[in-house]
C-alpha atoms as a PDB file:
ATOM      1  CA  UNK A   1     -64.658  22.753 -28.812  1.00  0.00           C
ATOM      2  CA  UNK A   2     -62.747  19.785 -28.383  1.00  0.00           C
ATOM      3  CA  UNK A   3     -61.586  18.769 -31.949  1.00  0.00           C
ATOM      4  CA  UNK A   4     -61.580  20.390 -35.609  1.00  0.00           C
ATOM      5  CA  UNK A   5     -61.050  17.833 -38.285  1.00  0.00           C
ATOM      6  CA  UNK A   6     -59.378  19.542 -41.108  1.00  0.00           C
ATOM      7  CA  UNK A   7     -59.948  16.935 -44.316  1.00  0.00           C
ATOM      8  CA  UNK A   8     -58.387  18.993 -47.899  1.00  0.00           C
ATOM      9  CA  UNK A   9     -59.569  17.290 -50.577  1.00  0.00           C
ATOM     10  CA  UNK A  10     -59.619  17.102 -54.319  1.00  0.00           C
ATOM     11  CA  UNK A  11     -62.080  15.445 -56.397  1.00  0.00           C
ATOM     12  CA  UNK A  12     -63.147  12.882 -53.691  1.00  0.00           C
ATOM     13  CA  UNK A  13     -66.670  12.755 -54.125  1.00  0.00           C
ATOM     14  CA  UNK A  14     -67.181   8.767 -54.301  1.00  0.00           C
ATOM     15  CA  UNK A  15     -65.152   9.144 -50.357  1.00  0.00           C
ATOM     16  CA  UNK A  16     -66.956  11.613 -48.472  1.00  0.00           C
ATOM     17  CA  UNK A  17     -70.195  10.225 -47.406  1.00  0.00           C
ATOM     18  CA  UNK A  18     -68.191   7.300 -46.132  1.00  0.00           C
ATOM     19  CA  UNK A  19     -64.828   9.397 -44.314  1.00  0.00           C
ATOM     20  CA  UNK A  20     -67.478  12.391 -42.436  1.00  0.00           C
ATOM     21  CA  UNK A  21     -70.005   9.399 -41.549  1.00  0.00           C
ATOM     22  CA  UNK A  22     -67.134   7.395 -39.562  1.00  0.00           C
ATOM     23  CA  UNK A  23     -65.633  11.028 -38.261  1.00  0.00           C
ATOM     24  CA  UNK A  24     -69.274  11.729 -36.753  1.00  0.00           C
ATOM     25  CA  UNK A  25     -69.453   8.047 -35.268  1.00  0.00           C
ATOM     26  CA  UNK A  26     -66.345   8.244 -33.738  1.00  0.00           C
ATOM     27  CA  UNK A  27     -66.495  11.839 -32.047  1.00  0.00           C
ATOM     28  CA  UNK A  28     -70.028  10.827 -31.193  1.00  0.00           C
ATOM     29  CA  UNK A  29     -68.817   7.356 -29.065  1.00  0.00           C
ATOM     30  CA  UNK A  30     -66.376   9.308 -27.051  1.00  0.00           C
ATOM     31  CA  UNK A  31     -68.589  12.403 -26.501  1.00  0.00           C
ATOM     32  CA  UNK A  32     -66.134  14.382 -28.122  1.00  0.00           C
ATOM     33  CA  UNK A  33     -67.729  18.229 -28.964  1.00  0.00           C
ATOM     34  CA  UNK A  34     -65.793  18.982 -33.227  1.00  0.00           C
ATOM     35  CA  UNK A  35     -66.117  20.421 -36.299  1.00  0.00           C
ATOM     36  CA  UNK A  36     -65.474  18.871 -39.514  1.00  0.00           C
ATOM     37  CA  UNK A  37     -63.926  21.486 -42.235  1.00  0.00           C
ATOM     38  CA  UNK A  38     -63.605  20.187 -45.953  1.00  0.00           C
ATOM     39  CA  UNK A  39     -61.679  22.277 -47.617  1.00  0.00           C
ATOM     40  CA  UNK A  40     -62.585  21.864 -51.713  1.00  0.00           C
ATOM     41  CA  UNK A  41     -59.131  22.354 -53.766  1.00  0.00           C
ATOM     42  CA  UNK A  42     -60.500  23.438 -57.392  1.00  0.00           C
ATOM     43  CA  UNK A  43     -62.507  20.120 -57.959  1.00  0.00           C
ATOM     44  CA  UNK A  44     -64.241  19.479 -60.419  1.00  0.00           C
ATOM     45  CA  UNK A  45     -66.261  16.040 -60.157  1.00  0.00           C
ATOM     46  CA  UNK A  46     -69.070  17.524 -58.150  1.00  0.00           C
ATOM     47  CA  UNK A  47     -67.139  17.068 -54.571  1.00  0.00           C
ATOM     48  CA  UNK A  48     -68.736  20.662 -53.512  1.00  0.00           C
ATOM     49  CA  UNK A  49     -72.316  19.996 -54.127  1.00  0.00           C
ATOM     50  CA  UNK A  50     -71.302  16.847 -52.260  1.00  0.00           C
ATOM     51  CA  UNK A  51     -70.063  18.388 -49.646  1.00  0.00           C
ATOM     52  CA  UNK A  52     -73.473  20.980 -49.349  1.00  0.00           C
ATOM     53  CA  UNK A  53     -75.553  18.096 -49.035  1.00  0.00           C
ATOM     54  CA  UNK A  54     -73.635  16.656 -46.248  1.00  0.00           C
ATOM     55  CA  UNK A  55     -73.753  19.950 -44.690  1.00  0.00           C
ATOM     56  CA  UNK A  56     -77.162  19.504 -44.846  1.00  0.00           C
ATOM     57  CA  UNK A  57     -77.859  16.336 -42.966  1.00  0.00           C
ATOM     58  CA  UNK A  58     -74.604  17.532 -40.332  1.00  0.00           C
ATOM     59  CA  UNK A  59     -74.473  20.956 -39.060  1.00  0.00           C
ATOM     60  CA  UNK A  60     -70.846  20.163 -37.662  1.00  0.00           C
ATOM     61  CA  UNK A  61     -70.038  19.339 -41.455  1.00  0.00           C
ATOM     62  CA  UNK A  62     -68.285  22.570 -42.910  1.00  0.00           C
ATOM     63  CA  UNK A  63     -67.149  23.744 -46.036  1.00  0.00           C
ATOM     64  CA  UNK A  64     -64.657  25.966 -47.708  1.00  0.00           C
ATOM     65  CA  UNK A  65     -63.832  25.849 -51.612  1.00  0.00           C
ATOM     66  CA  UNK A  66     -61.613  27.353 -53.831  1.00  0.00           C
ATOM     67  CA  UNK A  67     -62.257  28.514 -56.886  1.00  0.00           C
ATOM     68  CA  UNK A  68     -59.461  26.610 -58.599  1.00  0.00           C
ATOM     69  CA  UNK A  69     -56.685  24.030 -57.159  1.00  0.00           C
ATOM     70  CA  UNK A  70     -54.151  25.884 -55.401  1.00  0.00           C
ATOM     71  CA  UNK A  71     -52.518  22.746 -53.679  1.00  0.00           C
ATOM     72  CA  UNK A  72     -52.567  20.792 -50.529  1.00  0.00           C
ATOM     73  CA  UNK A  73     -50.460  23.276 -48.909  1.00  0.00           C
ATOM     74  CA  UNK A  74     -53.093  26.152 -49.489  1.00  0.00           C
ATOM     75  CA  UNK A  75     -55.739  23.952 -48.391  1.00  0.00           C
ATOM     76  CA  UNK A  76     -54.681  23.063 -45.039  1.00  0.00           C
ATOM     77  CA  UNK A  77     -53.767  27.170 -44.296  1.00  0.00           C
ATOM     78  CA  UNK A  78     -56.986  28.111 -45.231  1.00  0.00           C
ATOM     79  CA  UNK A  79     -58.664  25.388 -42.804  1.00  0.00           C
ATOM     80  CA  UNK A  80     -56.363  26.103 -40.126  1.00  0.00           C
ATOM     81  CA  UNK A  81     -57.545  29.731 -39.469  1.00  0.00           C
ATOM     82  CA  UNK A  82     -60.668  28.581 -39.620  1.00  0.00           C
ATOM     83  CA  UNK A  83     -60.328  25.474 -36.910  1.00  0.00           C
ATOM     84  CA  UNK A  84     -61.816  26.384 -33.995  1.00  0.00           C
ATOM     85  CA  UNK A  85     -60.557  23.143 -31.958  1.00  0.00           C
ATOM     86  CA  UNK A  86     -58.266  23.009 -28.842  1.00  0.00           C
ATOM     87  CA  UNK A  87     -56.947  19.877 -30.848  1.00  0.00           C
ATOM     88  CA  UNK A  88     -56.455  20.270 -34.509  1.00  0.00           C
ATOM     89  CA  UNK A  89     -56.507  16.606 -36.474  1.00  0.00           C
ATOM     90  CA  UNK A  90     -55.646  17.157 -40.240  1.00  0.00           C
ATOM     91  CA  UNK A  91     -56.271  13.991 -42.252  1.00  0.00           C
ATOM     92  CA  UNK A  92     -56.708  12.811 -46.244  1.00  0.00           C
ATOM     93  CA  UNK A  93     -60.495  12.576 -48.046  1.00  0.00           C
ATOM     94  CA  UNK A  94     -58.888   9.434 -49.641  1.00  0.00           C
ATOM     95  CA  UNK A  95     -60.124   6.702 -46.572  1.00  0.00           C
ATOM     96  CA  UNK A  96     -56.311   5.983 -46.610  1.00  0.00           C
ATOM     97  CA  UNK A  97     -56.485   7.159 -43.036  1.00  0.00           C
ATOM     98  CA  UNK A  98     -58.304   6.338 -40.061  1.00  0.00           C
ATOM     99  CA  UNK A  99     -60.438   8.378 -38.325  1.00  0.00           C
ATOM    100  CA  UNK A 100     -60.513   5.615 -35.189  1.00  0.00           C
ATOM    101  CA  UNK A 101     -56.783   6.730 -34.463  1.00  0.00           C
ATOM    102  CA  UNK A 102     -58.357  10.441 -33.824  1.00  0.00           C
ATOM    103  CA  UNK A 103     -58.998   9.378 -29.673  1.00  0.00           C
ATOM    104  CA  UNK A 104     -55.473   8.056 -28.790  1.00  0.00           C
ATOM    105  CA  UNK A 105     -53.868  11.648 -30.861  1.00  0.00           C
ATOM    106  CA  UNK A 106     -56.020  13.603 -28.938  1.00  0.00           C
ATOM    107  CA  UNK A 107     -55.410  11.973 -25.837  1.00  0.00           C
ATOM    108  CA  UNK A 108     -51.706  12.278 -26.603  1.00  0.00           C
ATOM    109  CA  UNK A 109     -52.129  16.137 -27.389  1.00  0.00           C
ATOM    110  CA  UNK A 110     -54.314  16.597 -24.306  1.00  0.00           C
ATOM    111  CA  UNK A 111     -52.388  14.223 -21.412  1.00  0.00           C
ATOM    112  CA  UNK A 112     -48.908  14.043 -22.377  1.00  0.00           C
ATOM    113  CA  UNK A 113     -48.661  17.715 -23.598  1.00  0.00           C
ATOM    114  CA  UNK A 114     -47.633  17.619 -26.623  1.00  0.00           C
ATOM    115  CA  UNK A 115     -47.125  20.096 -29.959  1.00  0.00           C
ATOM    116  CA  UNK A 116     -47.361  17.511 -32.223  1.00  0.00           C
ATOM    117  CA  UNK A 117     -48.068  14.384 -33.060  1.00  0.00           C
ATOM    118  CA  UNK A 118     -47.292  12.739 -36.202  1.00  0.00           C
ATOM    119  CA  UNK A 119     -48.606   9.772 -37.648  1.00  0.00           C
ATOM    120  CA  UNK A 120     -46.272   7.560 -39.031  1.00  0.00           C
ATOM    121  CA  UNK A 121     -47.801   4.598 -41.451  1.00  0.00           C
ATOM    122  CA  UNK A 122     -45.165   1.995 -41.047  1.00  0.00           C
ATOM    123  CA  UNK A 123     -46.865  -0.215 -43.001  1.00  0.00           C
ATOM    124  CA  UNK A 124     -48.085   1.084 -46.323  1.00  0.00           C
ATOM    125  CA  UNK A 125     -50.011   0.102 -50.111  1.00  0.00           C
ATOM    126  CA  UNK A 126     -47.819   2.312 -52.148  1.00  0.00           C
ATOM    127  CA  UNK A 127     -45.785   0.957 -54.909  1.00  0.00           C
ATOM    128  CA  UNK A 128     -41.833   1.122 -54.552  1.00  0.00           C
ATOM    129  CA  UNK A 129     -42.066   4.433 -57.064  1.00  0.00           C
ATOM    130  CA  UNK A 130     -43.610   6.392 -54.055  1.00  0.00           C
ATOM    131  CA  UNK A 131     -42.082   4.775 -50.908  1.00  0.00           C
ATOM    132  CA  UNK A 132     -38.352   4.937 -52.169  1.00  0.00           C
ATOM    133  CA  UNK A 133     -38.221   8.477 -52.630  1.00  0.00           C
ATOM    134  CA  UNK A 134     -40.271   8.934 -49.740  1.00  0.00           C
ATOM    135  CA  UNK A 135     -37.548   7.406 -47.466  1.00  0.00           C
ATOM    136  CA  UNK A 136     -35.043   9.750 -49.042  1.00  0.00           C
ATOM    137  CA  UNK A 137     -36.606  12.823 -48.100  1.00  0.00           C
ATOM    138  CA  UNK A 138     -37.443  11.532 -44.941  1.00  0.00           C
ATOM    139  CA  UNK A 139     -33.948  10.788 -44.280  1.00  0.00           C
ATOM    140  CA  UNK A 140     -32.956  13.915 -45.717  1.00  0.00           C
ATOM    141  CA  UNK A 141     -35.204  15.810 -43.388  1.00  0.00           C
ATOM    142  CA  UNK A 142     -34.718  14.352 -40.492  1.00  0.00           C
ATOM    143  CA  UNK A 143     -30.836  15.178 -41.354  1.00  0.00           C
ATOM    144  CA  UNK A 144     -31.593  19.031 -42.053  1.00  0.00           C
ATOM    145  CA  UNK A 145     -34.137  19.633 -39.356  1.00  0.00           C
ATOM    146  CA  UNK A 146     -32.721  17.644 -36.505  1.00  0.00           C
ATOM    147  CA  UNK A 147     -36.552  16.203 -35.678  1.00  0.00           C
ATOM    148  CA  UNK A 148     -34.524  12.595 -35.402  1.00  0.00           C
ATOM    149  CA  UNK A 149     -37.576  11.043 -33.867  1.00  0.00           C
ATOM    150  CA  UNK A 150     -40.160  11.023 -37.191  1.00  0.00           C
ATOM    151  CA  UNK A 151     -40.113   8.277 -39.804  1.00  0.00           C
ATOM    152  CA  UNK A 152     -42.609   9.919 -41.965  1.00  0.00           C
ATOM    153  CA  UNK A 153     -42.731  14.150 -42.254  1.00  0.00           C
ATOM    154  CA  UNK A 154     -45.460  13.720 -45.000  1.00  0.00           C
ATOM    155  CA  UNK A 155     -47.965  11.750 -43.675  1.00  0.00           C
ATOM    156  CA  UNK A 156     -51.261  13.488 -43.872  1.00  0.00           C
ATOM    157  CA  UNK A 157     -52.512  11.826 -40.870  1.00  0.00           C
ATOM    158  CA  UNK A 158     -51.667  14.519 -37.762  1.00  0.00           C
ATOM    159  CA  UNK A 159     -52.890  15.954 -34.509  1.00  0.00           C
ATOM    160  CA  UNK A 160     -51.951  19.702 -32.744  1.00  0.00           C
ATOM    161  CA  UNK A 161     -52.743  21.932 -30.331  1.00  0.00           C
ATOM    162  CA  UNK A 162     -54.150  24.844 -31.465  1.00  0.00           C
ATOM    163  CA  UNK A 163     -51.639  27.316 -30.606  1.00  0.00           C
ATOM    164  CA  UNK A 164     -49.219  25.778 -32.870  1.00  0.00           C
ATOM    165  CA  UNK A 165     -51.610  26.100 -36.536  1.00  0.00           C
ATOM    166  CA  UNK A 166     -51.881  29.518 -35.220  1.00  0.00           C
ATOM    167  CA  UNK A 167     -48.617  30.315 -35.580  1.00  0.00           C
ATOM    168  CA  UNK A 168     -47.195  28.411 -38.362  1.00  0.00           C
ATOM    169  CA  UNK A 169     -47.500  29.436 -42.342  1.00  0.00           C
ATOM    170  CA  UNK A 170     -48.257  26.610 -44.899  1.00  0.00           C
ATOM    171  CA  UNK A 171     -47.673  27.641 -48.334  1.00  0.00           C
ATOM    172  CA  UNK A 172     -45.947  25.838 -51.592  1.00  0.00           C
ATOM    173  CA  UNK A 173     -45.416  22.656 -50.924  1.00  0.00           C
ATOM    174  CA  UNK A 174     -44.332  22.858 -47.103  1.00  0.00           C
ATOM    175  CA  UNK A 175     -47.463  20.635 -46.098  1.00  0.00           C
ATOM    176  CA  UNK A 176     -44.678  18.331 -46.285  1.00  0.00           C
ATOM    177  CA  UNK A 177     -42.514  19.737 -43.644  1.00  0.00           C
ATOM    178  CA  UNK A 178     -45.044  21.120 -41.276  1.00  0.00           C
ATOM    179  CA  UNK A 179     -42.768  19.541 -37.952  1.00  0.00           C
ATOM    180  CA  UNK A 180     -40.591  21.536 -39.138  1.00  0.00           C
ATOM    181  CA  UNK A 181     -42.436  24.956 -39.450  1.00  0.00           C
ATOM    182  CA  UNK A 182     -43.499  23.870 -35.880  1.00  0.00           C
ATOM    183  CA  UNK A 183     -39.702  23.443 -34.750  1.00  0.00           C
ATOM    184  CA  UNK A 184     -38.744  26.876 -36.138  1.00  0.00           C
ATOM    185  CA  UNK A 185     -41.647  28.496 -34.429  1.00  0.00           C
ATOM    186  CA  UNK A 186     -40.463  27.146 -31.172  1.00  0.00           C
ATOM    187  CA  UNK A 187     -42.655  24.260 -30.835  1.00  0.00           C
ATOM    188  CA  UNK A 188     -40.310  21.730 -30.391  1.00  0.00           C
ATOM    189  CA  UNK A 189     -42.283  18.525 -28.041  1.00  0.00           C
ATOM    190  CA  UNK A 190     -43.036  16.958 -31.434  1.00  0.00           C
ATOM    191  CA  UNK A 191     -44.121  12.755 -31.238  1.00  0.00           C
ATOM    192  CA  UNK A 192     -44.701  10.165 -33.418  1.00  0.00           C
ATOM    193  CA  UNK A 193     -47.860   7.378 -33.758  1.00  0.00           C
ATOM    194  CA  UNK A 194     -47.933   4.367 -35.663  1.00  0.00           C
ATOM    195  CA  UNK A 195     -50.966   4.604 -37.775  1.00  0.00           C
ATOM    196  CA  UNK A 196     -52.893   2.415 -40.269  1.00  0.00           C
ATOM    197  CA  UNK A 197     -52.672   3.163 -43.672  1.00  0.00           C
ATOM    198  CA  UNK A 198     -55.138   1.671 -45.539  1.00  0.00           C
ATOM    199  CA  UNK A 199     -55.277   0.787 -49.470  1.00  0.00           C
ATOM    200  CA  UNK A 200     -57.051   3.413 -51.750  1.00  0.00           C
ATOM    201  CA  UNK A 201     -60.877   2.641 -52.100  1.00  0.00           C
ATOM    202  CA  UNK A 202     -62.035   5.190 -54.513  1.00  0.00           C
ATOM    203  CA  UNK A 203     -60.216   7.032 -57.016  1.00  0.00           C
ATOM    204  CA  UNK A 204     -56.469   7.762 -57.819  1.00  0.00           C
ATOM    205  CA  UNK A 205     -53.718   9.320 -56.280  1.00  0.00           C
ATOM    206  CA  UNK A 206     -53.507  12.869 -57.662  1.00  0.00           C
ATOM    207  CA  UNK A 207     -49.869  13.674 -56.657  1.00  0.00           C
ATOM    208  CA  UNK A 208     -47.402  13.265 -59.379  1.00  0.00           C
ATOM    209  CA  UNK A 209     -43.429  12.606 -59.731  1.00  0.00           C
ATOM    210  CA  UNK A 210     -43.059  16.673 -59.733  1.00  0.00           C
ATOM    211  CA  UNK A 211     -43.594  16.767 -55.968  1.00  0.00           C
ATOM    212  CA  UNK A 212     -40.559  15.237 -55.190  1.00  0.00           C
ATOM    213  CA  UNK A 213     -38.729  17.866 -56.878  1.00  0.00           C
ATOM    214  CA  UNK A 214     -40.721  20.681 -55.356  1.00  0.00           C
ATOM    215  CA  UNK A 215     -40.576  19.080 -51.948  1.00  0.00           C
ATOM    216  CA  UNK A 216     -36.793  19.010 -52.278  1.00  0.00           C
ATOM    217  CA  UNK A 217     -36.329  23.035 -53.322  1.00  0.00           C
ATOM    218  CA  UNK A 218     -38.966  23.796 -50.579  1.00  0.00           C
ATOM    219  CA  UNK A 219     -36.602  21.616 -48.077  1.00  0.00           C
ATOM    220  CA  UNK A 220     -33.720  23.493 -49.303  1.00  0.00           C
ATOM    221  CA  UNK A 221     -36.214  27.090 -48.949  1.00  0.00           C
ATOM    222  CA  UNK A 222     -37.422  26.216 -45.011  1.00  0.00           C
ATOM    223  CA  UNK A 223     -33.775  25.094 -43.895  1.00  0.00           C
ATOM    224  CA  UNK A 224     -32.613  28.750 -45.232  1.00  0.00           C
ATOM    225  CA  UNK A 225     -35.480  30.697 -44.332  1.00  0.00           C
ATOM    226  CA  UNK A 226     -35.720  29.112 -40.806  1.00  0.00           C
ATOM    227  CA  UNK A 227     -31.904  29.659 -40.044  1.00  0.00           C
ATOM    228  CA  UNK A 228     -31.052  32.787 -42.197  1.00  0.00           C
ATOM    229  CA  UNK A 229     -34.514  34.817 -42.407  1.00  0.00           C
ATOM    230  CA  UNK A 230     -34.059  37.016 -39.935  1.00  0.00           C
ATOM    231  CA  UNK A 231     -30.257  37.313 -40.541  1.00  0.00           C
ATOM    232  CA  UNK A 232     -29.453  37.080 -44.219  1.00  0.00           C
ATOM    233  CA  UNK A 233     -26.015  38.946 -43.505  1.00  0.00           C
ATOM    234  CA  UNK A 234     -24.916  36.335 -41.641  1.00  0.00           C
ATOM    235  CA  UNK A 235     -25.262  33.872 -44.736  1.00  0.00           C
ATOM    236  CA  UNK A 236     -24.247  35.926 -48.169  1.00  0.00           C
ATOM    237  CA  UNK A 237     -21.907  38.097 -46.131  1.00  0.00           C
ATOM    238  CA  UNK A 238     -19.882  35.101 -44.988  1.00  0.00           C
ATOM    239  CA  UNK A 239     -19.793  33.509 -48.272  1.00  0.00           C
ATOM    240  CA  UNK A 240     -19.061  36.965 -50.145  1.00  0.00           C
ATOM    241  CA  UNK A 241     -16.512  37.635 -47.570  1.00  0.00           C
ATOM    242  CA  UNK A 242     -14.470  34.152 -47.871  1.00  0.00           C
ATOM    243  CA  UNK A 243     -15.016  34.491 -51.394  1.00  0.00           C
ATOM    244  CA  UNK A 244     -13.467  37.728 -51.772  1.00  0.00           C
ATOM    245  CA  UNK A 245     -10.222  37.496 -49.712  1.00  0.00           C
ATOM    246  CA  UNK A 246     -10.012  34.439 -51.546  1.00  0.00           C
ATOM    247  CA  UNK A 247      -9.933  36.255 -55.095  1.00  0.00           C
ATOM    248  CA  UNK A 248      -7.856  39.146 -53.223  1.00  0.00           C
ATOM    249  CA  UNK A 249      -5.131  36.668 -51.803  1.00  0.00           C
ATOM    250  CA  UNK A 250      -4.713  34.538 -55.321  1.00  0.00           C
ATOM    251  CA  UNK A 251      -4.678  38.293 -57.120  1.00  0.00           C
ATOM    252  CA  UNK A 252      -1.779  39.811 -54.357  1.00  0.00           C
ATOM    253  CA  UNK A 253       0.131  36.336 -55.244  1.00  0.00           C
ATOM    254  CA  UNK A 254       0.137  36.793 -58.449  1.00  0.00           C
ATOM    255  CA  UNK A 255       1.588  40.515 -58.504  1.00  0.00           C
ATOM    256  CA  UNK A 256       4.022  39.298 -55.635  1.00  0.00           C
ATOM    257  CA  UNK A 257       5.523  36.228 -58.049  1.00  0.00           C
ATOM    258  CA  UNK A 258       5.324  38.918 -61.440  1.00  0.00           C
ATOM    259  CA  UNK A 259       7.332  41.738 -59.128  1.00  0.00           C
ATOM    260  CA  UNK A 260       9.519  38.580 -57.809  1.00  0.00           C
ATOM    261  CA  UNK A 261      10.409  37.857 -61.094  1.00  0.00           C
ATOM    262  CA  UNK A 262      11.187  41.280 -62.613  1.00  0.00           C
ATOM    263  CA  UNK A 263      13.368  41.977 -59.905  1.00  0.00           C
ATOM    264  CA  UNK A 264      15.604  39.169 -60.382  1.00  0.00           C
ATOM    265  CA  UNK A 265      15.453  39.608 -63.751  1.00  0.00           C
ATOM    266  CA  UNK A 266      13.542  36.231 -64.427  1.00  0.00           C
ATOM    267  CA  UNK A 267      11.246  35.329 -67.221  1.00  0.00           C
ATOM    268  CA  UNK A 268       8.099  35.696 -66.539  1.00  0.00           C
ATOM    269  CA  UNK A 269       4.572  35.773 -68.306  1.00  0.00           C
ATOM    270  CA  UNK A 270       1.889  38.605 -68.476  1.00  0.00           C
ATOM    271  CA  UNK A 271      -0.861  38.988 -65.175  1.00  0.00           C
ATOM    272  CA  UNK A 272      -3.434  37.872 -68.136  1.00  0.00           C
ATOM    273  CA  UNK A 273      -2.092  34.739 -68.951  1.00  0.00           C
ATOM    274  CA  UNK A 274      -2.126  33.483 -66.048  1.00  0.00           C
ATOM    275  CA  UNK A 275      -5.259  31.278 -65.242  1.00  0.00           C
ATOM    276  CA  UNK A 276      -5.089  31.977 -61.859  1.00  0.00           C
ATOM    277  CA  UNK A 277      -5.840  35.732 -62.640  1.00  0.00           C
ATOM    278  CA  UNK A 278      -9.252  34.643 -63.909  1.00  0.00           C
ATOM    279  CA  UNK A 279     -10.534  32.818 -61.116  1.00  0.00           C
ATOM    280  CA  UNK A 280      -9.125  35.877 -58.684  1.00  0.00           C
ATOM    281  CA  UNK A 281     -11.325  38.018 -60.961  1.00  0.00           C
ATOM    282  CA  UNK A 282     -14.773  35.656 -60.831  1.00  0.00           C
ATOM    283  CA  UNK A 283     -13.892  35.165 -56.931  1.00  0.00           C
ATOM    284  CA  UNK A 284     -13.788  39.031 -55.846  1.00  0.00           C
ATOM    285  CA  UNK A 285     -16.277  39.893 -58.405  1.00  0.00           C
ATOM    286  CA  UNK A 286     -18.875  37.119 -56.625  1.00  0.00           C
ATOM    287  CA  UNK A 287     -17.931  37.950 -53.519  1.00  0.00           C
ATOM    288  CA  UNK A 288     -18.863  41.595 -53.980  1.00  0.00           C
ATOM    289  CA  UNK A 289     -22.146  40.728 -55.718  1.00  0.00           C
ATOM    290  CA  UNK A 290     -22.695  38.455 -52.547  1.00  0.00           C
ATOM    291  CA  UNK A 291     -21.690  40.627 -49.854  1.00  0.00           C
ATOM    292  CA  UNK A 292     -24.709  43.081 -51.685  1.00  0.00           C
ATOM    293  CA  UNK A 293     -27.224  40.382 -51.914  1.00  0.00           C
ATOM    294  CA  UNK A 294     -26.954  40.129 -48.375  1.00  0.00           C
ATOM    295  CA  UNK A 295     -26.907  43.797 -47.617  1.00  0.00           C
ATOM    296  CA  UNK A 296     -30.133  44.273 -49.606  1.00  0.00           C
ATOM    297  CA  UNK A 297     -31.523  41.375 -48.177  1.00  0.00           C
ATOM    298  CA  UNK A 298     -30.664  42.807 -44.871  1.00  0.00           C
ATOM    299  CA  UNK A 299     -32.338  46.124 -45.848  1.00  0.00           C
ATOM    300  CA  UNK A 300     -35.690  44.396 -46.981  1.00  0.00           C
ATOM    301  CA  UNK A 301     -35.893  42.251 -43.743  1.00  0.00           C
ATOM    302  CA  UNK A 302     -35.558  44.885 -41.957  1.00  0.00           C
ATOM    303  CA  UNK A 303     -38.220  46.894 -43.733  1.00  0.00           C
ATOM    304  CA  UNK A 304     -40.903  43.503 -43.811  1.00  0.00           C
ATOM    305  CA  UNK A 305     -43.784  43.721 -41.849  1.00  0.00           C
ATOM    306  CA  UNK A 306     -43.360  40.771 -39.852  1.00  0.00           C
ATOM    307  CA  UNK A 307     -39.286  41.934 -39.266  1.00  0.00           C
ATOM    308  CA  UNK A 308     -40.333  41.810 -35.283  1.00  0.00           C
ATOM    309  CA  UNK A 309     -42.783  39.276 -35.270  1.00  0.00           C
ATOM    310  CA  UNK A 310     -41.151  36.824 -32.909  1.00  0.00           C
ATOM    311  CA  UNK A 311     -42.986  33.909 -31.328  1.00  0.00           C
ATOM    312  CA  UNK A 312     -43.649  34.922 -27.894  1.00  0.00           C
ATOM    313  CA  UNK A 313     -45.375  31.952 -25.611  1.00  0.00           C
ATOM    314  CA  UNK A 314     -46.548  33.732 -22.761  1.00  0.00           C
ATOM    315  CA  UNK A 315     -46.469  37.405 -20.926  1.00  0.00           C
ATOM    316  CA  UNK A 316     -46.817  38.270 -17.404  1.00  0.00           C
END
């Protein structure tokens, strides 16, 4: 199979007939062979019995729905394992993409060898509210991640080759940083394509102000995870250890200056009223509590099921 079409969607009903119709006339004018998987989030305006009916009339229509929203993340999991495609598109039910860019990502995927492409809509309909913050944490990303090439991690709009949606993980909100899971992974010919983003026809947006928080904390999660997950030693035990001698060198001056004192028979002021004492005391006590954190972290990745399971790209 040529192409799998993975569309997640959440009460899109009015969209559907109109999005698989133009997906079927486009595959069909460049002969491509595809499936089309519509994942169902949890909706509730009839979108499944929507989606049956298409099924219906299109036998390379599919379906998969959740019994309640779990999120766009879950969604495009799910339909991964069950894309079938040597080129994996992924793409919004909202019309706000189009399905005529599909031929020039696969031919990119296909002829120029690449992991992923990413579309990137540098013109877009969204009001200053969403494009603002948008910039942020694509600035912020491309910072973290060192993908320095990609305007826009977020857009839903994206091609791959197989092999990479079989070995990535999409869960919380890390739709959003999917290049990235792909980087980590060791997938690292990632592209961009400027893509049309079209205005909203039916509907509303159904993403809210919260996913800017959550996309931030699950940043902060896949830039840890990715560099430390296999090593969390190397992280807590480093900052436990600097914290530590730090607490242990302020503590040793401390006594030195008291005993300084007493022998010269100096004034001098009690260990405990000392301010200095205190932050000795929260240093070596952190540090400790650190330095265990990572040694039971250590233990547990050890102990995890996937602590070997290492990306391996080809055997001989």
């Amino acid at each position: 199979m040529d192409i799998s079409v993975v569309v997640p969607l959440y009460d899109e009903i009015e969209s559907l007939p109109e999005l698989t119709s133009w997906i079927s006339r486009v595959m069909d004018e460049h002969r491509f062979t595809y499936e089309i998987i519509l994942i169902d989030d949890g909706s509730k305006d009839g979108s499944w019995e929507m989606i049956k009916k298409l099924h219906l009339n299109n036998p390379f229509i599919k379906g998969i729905k959740f019994r309640r929203n779990y999120g766009k993340s879950a969604a495009l999991n799910t339909g991964f394992a069950a894309a079938n495609g040597n080129v994996i598109i992924t793409m919004d039910a909202d019309l706000q993409d189009s399905p005529d860019e599909i031929p020039e990502l696969y031919r990119r995927i296909v002829e120029e060898n690449y992991d992923l492409i990413s579309g990137w809509k540098a013109k877009r309909y969204d009001p200053p509210s969403k494009t603002i913050p948008t910039k942020l944490f694509n600035a912020a990303t491309r910072k973290m991640s060192g993908i320095n090439n990609l305007h826009d991690f977020n857009c839903g709009l994206k091609a791959y080759r197989k092999v990479v949606i079989k070995n990535i993980e999409v869960y919380g909100e890390m739709h959003r940083y999917i290049p990235v899971l792909a980087k980590w992974a060791g997938f690292t010919k990632i592209g961009e394509q400027v893509v049309e983003h079209r205005a909203r026809k039916y509907g509303k947006t159904k993403f809210g102000m919260s996913r800017f928080v959550n996309g931030f904390l699950d940043l902060l999660s896949i830039f840890f995870v990715g560099k430390f997950g296999k090593r969390p030693m190397h992280f807590f035990g480093t900052m436990g250890t600097l914290s530590f001698f730090t607490g242990l060198v302020i503590a040793i001056w401390i006594i030195s200056e008291k005993l300084y004192l007493i022998a010269h028979n100096e004034k001098y002021r009690d260990i405990t009223a000392n301010p200095l004492f205190y932050i000795a005391l929260v240093a070596i006590i952190l540090g400790s509590q650190l330095f265990l954190t990572g040694f039971v972290a250590e233990l547990v990745a050890r102990s995890a099921n996937e602590r070997n399971n290492y990306q391996v790209e080809e055997i001989l």
